[in-house]
PDB file of N, CA and C in Angstrom:
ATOM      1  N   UNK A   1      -8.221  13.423   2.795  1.00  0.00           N
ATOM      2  CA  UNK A   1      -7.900  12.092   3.244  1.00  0.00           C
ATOM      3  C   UNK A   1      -7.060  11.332   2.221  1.00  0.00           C
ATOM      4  N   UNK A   2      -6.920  12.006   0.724  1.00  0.00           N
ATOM      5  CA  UNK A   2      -6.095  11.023   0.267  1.00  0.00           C
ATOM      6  C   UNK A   2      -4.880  11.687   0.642  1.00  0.00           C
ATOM      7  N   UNK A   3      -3.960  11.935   1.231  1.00  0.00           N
ATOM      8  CA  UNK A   3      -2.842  12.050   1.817  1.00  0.00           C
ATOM      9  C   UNK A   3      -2.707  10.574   1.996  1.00  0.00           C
ATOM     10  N   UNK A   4      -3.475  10.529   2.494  1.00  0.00           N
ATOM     11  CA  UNK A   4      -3.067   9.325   4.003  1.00  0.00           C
ATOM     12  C   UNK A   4      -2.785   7.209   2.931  1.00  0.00           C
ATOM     13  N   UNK A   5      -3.525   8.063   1.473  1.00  0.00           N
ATOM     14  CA  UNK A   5      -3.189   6.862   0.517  1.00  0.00           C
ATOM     15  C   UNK A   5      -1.163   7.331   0.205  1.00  0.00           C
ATOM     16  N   UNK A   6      -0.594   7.891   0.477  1.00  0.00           N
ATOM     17  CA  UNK A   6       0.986   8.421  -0.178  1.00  0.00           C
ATOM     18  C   UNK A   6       1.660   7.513   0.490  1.00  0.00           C
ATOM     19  N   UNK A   7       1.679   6.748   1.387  1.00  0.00           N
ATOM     20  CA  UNK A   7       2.125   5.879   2.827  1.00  0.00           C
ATOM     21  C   UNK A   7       2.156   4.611   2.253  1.00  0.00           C
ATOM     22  N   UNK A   8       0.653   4.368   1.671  1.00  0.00           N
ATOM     23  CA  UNK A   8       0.529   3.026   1.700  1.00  0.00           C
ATOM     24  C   UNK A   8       1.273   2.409   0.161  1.00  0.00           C
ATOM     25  N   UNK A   9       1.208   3.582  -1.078  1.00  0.00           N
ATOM     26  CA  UNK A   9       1.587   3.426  -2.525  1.00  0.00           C
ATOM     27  C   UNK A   9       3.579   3.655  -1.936  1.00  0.00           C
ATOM     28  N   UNK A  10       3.906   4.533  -1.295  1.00  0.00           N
ATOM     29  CA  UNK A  10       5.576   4.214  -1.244  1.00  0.00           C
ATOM     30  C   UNK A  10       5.369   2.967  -0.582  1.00  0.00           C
ATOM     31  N   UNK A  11       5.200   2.191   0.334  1.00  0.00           N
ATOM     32  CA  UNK A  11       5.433   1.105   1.065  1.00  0.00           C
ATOM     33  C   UNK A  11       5.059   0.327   0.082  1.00  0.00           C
ATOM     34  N   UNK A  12       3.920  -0.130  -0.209  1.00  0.00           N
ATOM     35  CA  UNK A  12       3.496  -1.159  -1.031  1.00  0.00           C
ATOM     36  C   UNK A  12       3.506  -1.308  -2.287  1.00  0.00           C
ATOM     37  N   UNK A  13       3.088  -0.056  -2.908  1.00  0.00           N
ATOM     38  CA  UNK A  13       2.482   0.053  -4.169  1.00  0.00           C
ATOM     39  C   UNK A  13       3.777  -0.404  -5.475  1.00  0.00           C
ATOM     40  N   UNK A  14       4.847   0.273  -4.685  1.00  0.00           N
ATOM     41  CA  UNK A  14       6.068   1.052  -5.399  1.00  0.00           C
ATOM     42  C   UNK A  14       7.113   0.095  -4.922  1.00  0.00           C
ATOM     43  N   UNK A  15       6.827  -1.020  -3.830  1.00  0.00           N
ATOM     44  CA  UNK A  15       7.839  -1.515  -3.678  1.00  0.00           C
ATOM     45  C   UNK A  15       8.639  -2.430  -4.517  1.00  0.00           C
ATOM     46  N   UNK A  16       7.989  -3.518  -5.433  1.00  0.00           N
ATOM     47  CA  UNK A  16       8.533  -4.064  -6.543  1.00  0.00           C
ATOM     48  C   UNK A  16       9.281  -3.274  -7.539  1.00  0.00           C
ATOM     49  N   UNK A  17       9.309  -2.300  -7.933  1.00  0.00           N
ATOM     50  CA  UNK A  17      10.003  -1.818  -8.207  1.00  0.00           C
ATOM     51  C   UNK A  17      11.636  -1.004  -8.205  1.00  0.00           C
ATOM     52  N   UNK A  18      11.768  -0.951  -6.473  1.00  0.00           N
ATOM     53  CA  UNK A  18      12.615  -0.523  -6.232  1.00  0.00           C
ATOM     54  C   UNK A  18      13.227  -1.394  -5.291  1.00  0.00           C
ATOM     55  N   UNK A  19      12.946  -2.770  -5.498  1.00  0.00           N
ATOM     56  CA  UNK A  19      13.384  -4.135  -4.562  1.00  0.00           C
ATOM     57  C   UNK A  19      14.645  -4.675  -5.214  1.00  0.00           C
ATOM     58  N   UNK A  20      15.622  -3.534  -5.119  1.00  0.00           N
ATOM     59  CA  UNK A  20      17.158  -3.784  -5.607  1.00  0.00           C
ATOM     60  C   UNK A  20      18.531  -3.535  -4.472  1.00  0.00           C
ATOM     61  N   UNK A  21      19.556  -3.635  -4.838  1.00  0.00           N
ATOM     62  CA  UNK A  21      20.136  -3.107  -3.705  1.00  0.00           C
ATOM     63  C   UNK A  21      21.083  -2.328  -4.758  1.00  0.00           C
ATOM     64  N   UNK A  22      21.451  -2.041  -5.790  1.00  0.00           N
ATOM     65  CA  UNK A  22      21.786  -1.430  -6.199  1.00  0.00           C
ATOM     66  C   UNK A  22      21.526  -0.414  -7.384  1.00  0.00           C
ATOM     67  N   UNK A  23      21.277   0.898  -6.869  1.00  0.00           N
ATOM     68  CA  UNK A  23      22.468   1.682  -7.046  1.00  0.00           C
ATOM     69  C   UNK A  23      22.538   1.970  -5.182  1.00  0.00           C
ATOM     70  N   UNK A  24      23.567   2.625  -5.013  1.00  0.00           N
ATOM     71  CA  UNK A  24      23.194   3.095  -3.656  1.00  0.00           C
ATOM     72  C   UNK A  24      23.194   4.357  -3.422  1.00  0.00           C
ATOM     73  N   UNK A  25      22.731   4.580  -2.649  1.00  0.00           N
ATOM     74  CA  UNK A  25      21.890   6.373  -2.118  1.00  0.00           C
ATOM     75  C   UNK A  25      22.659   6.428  -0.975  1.00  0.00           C
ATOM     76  N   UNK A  26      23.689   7.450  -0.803  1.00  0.00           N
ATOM     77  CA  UNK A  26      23.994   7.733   0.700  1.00  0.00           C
ATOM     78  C   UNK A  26      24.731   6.930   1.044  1.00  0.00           C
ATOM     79  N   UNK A  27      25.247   5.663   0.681  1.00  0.00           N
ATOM     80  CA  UNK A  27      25.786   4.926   1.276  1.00  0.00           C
ATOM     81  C   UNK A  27      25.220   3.692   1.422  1.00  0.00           C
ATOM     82  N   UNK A  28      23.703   4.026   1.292  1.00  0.00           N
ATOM     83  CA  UNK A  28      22.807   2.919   1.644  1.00  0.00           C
ATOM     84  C   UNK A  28      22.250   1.656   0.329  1.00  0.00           C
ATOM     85  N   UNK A  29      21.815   0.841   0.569  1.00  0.00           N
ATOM     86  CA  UNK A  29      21.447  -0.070  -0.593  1.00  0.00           C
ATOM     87  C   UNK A  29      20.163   0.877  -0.962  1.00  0.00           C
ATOM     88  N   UNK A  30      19.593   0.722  -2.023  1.00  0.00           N
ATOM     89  CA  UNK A  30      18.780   1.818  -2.712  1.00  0.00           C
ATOM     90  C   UNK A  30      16.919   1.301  -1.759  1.00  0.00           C
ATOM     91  N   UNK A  31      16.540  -0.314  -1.815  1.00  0.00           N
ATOM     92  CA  UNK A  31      15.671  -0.328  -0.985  1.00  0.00           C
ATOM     93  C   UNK A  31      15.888   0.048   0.171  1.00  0.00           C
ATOM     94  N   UNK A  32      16.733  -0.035   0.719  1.00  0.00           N
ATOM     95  CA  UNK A  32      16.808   0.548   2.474  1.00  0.00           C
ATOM     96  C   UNK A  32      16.321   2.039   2.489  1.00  0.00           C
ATOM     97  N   UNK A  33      16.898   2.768   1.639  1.00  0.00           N
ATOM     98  CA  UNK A  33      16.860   4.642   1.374  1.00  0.00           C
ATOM     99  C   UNK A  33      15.399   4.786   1.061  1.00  0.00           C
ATOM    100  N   UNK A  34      15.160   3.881   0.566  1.00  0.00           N
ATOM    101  CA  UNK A  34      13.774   4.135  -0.234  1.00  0.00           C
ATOM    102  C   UNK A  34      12.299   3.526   1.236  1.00  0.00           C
ATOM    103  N   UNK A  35      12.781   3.158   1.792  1.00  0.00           N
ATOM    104  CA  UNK A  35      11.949   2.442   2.961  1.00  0.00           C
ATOM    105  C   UNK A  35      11.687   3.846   3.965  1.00  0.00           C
ATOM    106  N   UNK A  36      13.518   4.357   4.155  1.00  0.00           N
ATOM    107  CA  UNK A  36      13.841   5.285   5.105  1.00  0.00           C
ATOM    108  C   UNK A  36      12.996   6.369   4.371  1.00  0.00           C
ATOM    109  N   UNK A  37      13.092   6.453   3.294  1.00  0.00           N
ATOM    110  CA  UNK A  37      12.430   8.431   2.764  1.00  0.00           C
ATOM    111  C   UNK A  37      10.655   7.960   3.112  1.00  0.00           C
ATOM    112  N   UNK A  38      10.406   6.945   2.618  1.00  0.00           N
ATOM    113  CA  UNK A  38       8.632   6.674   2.908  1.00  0.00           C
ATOM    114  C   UNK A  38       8.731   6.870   4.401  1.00  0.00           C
ATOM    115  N   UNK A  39       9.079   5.982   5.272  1.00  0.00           N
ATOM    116  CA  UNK A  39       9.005   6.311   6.527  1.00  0.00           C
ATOM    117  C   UNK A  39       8.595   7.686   7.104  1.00  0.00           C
ATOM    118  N   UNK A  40      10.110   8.493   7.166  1.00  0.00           N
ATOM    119  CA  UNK A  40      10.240   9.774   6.899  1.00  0.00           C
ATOM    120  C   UNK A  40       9.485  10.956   6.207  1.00  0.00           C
ATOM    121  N   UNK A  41       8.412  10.702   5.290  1.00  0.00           N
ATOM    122  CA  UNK A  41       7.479  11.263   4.354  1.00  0.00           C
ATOM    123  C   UNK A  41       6.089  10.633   4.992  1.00  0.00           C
ATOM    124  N   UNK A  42       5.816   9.801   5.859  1.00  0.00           N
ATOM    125  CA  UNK A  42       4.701   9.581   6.460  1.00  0.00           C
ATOM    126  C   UNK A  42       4.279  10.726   7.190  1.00  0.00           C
ATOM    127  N   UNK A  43       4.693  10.967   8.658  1.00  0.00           N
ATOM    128  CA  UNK A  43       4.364  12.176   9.349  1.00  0.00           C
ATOM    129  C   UNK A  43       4.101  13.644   8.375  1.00  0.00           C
ATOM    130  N   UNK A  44       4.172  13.608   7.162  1.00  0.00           N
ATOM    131  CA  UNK A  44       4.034  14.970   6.740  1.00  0.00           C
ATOM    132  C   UNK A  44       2.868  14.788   5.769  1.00  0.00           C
ATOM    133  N   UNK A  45       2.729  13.186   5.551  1.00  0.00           N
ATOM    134  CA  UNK A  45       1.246  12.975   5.066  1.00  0.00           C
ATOM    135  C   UNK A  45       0.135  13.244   6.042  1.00  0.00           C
ATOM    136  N   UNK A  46       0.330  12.366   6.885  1.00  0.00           N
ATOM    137  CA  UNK A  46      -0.339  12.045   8.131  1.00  0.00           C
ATOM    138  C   UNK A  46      -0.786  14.044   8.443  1.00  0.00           C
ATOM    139  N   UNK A  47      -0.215  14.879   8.592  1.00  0.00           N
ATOM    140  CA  UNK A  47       0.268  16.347   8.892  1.00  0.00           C
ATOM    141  C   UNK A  47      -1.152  16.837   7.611  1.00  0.00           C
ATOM    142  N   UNK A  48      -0.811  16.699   6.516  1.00  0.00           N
ATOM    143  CA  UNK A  48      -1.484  17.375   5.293  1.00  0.00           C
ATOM    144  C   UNK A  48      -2.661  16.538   5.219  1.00  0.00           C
ATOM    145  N   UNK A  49      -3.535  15.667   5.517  1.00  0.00           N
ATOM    146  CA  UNK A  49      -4.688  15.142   5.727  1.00  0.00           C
ATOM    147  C   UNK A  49      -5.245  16.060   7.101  1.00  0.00           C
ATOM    148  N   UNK A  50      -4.670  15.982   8.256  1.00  0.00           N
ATOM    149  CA  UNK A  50      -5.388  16.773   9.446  1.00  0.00           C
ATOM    150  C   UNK A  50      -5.499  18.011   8.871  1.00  0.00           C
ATOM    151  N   UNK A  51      -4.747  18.619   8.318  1.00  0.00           N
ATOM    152  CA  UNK A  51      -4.974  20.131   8.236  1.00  0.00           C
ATOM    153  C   UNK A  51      -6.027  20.407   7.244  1.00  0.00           C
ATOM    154  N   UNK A  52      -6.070  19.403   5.926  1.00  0.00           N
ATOM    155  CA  UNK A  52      -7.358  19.270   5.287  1.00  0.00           C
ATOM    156  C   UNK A  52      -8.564  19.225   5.996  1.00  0.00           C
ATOM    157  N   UNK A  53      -8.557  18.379   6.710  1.00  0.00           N
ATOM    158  CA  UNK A  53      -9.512  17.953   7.328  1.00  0.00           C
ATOM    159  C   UNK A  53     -10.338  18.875   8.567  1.00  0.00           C
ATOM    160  N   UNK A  54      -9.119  19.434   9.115  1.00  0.00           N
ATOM    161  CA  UNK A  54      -9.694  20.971   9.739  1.00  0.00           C
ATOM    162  C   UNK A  54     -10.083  22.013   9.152  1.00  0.00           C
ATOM    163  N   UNK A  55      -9.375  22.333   7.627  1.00  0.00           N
ATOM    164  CA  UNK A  55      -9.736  23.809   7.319  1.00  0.00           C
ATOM    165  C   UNK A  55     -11.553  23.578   6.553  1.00  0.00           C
ATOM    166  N   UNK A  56     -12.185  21.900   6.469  1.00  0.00           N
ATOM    167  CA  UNK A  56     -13.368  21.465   6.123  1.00  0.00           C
ATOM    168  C   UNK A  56     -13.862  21.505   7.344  1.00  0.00           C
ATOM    169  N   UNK A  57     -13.641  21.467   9.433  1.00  0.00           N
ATOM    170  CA  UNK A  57     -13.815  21.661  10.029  1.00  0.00           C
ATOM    171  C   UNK A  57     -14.600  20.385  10.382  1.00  0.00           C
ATOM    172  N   UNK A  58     -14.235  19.459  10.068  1.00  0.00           N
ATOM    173  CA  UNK A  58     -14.016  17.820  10.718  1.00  0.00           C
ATOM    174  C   UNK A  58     -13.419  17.768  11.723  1.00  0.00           C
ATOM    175  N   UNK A  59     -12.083  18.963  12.298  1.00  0.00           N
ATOM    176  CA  UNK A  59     -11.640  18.452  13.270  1.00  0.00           C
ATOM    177  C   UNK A  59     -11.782  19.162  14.273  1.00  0.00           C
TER     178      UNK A  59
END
């Protein structure tokens, strides 16, 4: 289940830190990229908690 803390530390935890717009990533202002990769890196948290959680047979 701590997967499911990786979501909340990129969104929140980590956000003062990277509350710039420059350098840019891709094209993009560096918070925007950085919003988009957490986003994007959720479902594979979300993914690695269930499968924990099954091979303990919780699910």
């Amino acid at each position: 289940m701590l997967w499911l803390l990786v979501p909340y530390v990129l969104f929140l935890g980590v956000l003062p830190l990277v509350d710039r717009v420059r350098p840019t990533v891709l094209g993009l202002p560096f918070l925007f990229f950085w919003l988009l990769a957490a986003t994007l890196l959720t479902p594979a948290a979300v993914f690695l908690a269930w499968r924990g959680d099954r091979k303990r047979g919780r699910a």
